[in-house]
Protein backbone atom coordinates (compact mmCIF):
# COMPACT_ATOMS: atom_id res chain seq x y z
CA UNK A 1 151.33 45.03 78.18
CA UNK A 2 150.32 46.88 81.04
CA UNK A 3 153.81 47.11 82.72
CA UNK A 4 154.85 49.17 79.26
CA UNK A 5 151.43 51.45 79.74
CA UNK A 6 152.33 52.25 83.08
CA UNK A 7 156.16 52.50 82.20
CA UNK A 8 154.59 55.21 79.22
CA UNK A 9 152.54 57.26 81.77
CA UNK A 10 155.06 57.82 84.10
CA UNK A 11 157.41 59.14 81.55
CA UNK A 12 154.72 61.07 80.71
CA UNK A 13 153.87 62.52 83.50
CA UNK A 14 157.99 63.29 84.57
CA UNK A 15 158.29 64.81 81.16
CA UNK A 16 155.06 67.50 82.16
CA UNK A 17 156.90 68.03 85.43
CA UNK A 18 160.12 69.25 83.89
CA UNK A 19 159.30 72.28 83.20
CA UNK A 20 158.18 72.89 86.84
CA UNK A 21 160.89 70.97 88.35
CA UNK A 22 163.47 73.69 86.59
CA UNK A 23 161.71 76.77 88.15
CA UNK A 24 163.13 78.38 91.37
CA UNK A 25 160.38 77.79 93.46
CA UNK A 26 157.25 75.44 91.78
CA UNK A 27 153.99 77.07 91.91
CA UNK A 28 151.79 74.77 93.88
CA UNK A 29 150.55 76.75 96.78
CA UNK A 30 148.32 80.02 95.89
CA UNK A 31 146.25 82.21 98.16
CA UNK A 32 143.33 84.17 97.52
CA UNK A 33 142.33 87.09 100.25
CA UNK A 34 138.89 87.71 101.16
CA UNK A 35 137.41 91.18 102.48
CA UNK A 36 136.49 90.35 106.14
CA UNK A 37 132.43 89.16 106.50
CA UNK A 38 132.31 89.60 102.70
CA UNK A 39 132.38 86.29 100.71
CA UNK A 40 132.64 87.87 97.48
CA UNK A 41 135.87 87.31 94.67
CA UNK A 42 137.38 90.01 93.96
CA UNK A 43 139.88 89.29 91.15
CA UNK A 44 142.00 93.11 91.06
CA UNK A 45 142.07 92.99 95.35
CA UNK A 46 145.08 92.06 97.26
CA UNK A 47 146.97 90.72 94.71
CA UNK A 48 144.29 88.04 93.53
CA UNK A 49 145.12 88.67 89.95
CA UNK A 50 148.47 88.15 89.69
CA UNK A 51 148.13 85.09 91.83
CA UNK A 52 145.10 83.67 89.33
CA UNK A 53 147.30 84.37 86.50
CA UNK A 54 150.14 82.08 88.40
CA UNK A 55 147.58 79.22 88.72
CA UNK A 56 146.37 79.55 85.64
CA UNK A 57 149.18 78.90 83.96
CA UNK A 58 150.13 76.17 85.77
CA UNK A 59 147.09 74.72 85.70
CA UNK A 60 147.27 74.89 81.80
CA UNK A 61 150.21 73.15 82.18
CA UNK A 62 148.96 70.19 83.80
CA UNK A 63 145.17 70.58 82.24
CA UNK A 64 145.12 66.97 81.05
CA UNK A 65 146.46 65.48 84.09
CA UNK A 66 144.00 67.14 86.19
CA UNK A 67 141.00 66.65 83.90
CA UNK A 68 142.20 63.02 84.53
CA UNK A 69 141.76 62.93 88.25
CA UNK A 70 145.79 62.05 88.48
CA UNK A 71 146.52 65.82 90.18
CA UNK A 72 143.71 66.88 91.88
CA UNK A 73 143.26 70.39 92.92
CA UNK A 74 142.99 70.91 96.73
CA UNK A 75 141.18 73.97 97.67
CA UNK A 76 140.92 74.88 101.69
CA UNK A 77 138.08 77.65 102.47
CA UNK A 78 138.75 79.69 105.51
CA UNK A 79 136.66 82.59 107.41
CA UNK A 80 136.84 84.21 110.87
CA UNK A 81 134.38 86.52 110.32
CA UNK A 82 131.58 85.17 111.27
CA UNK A 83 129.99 85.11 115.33
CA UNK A 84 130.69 81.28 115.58
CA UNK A 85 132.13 78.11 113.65
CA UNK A 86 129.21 77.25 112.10
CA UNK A 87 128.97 80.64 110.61
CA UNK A 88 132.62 80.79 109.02
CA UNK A 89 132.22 77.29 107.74
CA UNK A 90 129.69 78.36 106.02
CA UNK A 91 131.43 81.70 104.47
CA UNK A 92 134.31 79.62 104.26
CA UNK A 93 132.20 77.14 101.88
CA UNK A 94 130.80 79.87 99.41
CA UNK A 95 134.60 81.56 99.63
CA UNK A 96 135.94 77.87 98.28
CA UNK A 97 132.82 77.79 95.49
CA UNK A 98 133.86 81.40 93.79
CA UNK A 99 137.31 80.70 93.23
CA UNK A 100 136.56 77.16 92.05
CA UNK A 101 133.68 78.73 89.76
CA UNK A 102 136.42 81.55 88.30
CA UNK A 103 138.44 77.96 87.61
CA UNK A 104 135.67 76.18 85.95
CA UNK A 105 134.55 79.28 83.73
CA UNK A 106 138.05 80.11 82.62
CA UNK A 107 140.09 76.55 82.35
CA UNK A 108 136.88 74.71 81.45
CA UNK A 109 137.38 72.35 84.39
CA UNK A 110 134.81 70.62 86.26
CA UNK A 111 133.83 69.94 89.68
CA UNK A 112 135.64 66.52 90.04
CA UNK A 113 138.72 68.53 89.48
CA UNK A 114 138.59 69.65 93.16
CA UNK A 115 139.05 68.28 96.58
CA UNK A 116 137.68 70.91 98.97
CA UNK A 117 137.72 71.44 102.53
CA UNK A 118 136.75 74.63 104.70
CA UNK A 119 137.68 76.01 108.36
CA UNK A 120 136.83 77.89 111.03
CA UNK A 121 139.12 80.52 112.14
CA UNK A 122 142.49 81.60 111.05
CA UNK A 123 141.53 84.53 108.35
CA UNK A 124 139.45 84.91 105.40
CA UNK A 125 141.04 83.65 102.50
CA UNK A 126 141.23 80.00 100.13
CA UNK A 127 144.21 78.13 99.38
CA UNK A 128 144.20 76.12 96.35
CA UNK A 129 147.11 73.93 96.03
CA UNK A 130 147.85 70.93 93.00
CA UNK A 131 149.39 67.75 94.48
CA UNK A 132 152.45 67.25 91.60
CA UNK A 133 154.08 64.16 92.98
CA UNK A 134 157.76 65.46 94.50
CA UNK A 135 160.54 63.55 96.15
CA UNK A 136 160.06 63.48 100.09
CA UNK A 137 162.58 66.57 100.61
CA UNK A 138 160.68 68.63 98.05
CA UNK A 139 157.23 67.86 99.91
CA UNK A 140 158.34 68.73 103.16
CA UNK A 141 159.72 71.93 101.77
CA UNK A 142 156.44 72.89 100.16
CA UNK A 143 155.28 71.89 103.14
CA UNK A 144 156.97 74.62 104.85
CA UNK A 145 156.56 77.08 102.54
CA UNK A 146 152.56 76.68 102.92
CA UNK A 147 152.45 76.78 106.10
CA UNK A 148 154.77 80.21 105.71
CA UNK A 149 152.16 81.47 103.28
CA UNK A 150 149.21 80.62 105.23
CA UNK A 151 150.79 82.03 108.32
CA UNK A 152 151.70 85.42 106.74
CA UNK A 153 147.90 85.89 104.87
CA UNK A 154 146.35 85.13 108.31
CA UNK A 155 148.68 88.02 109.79
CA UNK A 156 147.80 89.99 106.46
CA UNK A 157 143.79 89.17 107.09
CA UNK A 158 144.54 90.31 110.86
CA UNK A 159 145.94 93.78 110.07
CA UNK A 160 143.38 94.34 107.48
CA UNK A 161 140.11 93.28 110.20
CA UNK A 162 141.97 95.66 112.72
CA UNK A 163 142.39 98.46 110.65
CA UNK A 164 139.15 98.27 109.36
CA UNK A 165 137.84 98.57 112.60
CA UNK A 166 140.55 101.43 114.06
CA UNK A 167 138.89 103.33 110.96
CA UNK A 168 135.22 102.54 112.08
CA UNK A 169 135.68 103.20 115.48
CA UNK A 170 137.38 106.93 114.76
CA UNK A 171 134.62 107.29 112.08
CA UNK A 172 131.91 106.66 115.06
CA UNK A 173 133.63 108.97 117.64
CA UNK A 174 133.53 112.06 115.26
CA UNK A 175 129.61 111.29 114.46
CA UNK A 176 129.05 110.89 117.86
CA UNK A 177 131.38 114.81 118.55
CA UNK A 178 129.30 116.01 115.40
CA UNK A 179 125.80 115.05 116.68
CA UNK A 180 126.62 115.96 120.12
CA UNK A 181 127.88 119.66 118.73
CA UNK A 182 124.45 119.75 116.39
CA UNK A 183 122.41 119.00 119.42
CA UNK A 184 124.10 121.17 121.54
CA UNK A 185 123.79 124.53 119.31
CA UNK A 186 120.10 123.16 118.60
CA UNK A 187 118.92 123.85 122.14
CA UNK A 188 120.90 127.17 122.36
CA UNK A 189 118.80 128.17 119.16
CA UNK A 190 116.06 126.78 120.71
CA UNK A 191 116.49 129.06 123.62
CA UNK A 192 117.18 132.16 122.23
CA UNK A 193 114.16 131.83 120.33
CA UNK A 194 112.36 130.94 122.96
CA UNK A 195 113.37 134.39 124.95
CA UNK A 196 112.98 136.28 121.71
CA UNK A 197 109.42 135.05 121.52
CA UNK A 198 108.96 136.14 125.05
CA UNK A 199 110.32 139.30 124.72
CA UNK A 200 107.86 140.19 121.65
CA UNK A 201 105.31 138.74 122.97
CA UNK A 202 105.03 139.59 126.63
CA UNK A 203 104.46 135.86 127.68
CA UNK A 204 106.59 135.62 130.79
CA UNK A 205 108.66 132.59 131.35
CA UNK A 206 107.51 128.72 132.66
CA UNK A 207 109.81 129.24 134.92
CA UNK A 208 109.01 133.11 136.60
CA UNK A 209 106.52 132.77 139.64
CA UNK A 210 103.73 135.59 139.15
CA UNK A 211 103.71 138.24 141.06
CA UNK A 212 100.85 140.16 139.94
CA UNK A 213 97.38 139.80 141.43
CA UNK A 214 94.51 139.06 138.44
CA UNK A 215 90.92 139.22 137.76
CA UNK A 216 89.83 136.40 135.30
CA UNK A 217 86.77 134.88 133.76
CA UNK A 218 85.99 131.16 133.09
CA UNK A 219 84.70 128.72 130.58
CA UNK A 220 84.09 125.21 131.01
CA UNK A 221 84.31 123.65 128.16
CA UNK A 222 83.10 120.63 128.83
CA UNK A 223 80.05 122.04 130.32
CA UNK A 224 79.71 123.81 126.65
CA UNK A 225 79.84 120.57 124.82
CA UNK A 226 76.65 119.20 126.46
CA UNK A 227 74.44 122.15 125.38
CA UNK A 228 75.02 123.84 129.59
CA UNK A 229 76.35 126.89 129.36
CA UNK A 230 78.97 127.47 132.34
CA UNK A 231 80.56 130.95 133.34
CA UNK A 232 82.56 131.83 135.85
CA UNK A 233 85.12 134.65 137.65
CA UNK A 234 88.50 134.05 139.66
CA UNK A 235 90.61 136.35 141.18
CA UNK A 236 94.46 135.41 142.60
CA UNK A 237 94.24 137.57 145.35
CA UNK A 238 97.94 136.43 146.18
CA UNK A 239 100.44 134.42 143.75
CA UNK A 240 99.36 131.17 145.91
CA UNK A 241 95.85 131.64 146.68
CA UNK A 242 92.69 132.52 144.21
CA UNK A 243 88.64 132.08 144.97
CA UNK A 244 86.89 131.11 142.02
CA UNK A 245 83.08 130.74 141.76
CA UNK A 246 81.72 128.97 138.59
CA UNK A 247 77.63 128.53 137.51
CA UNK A 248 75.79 126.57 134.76
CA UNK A 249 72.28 127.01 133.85
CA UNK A 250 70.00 125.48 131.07
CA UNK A 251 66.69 124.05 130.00
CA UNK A 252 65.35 122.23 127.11
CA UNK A 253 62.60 120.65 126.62
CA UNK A 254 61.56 118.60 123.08
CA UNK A 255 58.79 115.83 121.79
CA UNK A 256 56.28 118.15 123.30
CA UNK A 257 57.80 118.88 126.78
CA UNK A 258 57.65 115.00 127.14
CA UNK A 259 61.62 115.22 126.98
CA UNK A 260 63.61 117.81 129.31
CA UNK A 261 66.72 118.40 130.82
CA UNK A 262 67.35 121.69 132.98
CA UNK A 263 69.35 122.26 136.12
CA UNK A 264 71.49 125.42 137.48
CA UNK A 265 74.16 124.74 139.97
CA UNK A 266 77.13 127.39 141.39
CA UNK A 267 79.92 125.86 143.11
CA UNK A 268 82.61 128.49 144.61
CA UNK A 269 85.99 127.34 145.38
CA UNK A 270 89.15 128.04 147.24
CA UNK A 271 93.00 127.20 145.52
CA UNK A 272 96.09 127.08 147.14
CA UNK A 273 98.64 127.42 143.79
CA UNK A 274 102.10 125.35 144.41
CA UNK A 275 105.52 125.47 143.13
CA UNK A 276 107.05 128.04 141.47
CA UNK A 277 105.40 128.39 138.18
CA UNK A 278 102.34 128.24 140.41
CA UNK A 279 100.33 126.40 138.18
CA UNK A 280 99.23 123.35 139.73
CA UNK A 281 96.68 123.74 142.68
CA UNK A 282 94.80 121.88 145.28
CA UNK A 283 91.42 123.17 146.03
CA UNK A 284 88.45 123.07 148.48
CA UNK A 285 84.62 123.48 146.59
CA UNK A 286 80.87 123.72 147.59
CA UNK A 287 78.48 122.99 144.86
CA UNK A 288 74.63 123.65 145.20
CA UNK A 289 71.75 123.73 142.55
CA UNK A 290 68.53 121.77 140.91
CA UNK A 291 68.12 119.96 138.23
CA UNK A 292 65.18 118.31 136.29
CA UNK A 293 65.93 115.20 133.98
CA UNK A 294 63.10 113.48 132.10
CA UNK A 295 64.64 111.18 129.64
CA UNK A 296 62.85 108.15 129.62
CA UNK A 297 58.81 107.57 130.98
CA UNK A 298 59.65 108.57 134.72
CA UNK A 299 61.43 111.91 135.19
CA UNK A 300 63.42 113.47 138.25
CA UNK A 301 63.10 116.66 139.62
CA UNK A 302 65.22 118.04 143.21
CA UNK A 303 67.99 119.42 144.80
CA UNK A 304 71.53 118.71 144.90
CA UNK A 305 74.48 119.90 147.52
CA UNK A 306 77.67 118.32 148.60
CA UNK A 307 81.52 119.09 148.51
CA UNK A 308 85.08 117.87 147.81
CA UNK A 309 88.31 118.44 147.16
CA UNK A 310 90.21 119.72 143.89
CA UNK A 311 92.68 119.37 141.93
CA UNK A 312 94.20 120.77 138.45
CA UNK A 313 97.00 122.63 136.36
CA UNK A 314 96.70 125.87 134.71
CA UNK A 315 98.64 125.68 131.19
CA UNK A 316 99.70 128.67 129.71
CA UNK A 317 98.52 129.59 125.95
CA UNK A 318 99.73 133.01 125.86
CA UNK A 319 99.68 136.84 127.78
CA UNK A 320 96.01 136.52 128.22
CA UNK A 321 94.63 132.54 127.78
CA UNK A 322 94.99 130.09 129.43
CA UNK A 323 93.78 125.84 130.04
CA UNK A 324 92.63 125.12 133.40
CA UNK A 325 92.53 121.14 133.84
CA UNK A 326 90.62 120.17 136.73
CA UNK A 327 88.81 117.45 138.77
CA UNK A 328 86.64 117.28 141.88
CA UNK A 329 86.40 113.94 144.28
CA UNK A 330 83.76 114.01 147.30
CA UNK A 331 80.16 114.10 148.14
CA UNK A 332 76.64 114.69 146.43
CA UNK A 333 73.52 114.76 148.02
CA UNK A 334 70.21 114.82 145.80
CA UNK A 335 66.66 114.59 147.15
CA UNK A 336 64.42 114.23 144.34
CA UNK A 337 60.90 113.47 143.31
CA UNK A 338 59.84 111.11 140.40
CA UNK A 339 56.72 111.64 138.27
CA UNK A 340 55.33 110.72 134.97
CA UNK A 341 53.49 113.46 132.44
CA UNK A 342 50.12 112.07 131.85
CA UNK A 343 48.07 114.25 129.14
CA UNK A 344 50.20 117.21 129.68
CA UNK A 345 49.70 117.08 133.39
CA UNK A 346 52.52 115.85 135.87
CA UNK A 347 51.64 113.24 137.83
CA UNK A 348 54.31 112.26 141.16
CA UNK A 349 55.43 109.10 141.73
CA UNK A 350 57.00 109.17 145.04
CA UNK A 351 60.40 111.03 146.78
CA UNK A 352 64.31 109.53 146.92
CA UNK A 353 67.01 110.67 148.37
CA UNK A 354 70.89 109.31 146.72
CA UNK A 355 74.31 109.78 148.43
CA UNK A 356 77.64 110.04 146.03
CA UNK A 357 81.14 109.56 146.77
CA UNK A 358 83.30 109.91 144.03
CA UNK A 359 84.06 112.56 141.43
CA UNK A 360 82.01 115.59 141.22
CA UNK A 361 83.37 117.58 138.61
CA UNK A 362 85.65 117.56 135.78
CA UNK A 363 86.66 120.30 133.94
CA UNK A 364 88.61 121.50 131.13
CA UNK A 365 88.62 125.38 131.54
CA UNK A 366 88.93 128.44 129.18
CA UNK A 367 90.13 131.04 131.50
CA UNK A 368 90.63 134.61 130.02
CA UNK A 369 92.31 137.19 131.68
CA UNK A 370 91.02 140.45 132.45
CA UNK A 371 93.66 142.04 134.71
């Protein structure tokens, strides 16, 4: 009994393979191209239609046989885009699972159908080939032929990856021409605005030493935010070298003269004005005055004097304005008498005299000019 069944099945299964057997060339080998580092399906590109259509109908052919395990499908996954092997084997793995999904949905097959195996390297496409039983000559001829196809869509996949990248490399030499053009005429608007701006204005360039001698007055505004008004006069009595005197003055008192805070102080100063812009400047200043603190129970009251060193840069706002940024490092000497203000009457607590090294002014400067 079961020599006849297996006498009936392989009858069978020769009488399926006749049809096949009388084409020119049996369709067992197809290939299905990928677009490089893409691991989508896409049915109408590089011929993948017509080549589903050519499996499809031989799979109808043999649907039973398949659905039987007897011809598997074998379906090989391949990908070289990726940066290493694990990569492609894993774009070579989803690659395999589309085309067998487009197999499943539209032959109603099922997973067992399919023997799978993916690789690293050697294009981006899947191979799905069905293992008809053929004579030893036939096999060795498919054989052949496969490894023809696969050769050819790995030279296929090649020109494609090259000339995808010919086109981006052309298509990032003529941004980098066009932004390099843009930037170019940018900065020649830039400077013809600038000189027009110049020209209306009057403002001379960054760039032009002075030549003119000028008379200016000064603001500290720093000074101003503390409640002391500051004034002060400079006059450039050569492009490199300007004497400037400043003075701040005030006095308040609150809480019923139990709180004050008063002083005056003048500090002149010599500049030597470097480079050619001549806006930076090194300096030499004296600074003299008094002051009177009482902020807490004991107040202060003396003298102050000492000198330094300065330094600062002059930036330009426009023909008549101008930011002078400035600091002072050097020595203060204060001798100074403490007291206490006991019913309205002043009471001294003793004398102290304090040494400083370190800055001794800071300044951020309005400085108008007159002439």
């Amino acid at each position: 009994m079961n020599t006849i069944k297996k006498t009936v099945a392989t009858l069978l299964l020769l009488f399926v393979m006749l049809p096949l057997s009388a084409q020119e060339e049996p369709d067992t080998v197809y290939t299905f191209r990928f677009v490089p580092e893409d691991d989508m399906f896409y049915v109408p590109w590089g011929g993948n239609d017509k080549e589903l259509a050519r499996l499809e109908s031989c799979v109808a052919q043999l649907k039973e046989l398949i659905l039987s395990g007897k011809i598997p499908l074998l379906v090989d996954g391949y990908s070289s885009a990726g940066k290493s092997a694990a990569e492609n084997l894993a774009m070579a793995k989803i690659r395999s699972n589309r085309v067998k999904s487009e197999l499943i949905i539209r032959q109603q097959l099922v997973e067992e159908c399919f023997v799978t195996k993916n690789h690293s390297g050697s294009g981006d496409y899947v191979t799905v080939r069905i293992a008809v039983p053929v004579d030893k000559a036939e096999e060795e001829r498919l054989a052949t032929e496969r490894s023809r196809q696969q050769h050819k869509a790995a030279e296929e996949s090649e020109r494609q990856k090259q000339k995808q990248e010919q086109i981006a490399r052309e298509q990032n030499k003529a941004e980098e021409t066009r932004h390099a053009a843009e930037q170019a005429k940018a900065e020649r608007t830039d400077r013809q605005q600038a000189e027009q701006q110049n020209t209306l204005t009057g403002t001379p360039s960054e760039t032009k030493t002075p030549t003119d001698y000028q008379l200016s007055l000064r603001a500290n505004l720093l000074r101003w935010a503390t409640l002391t008004p500051d004034l002060g006069i400079e006059w450039r009595i050569s492009p490199s070298w300007g004497i400037a005197v400043n003075g701040s003055w005030t006095s308040w008192t609150w809480q019923d003269k139990e709180r004050r805070y008063a002083l005056w102080e003048v500090a002149p100063e010599v500049r030597w004005y470097l480079g050619e812009t001549k806006r930076g400047y090194l300096g030499a200043m004296f600074k003299a005055g008094e002051f009177n603190y009482k902020l807490s129970a004991t107040g202060k009251q003396g003298d102050l004097m000492g000198g330094g060193i300065t330094a600062g840069y002059q930036l330009r706002l426009n023909k008549a304005l101008s930011l002078d940024f400035n600091l002072g490092l050097g020595y203060l000497n204060a001798d100074y008498e403490k007291y206490e203000v006991i019913d309205g009457v002043r009471v001294r607590r003793g004398n102290e005299t304090k040494d400083w090294w370190g800055p001794i002014n800071a300044g951020v400067t309005l400085v108008w000019k007159l002439f």
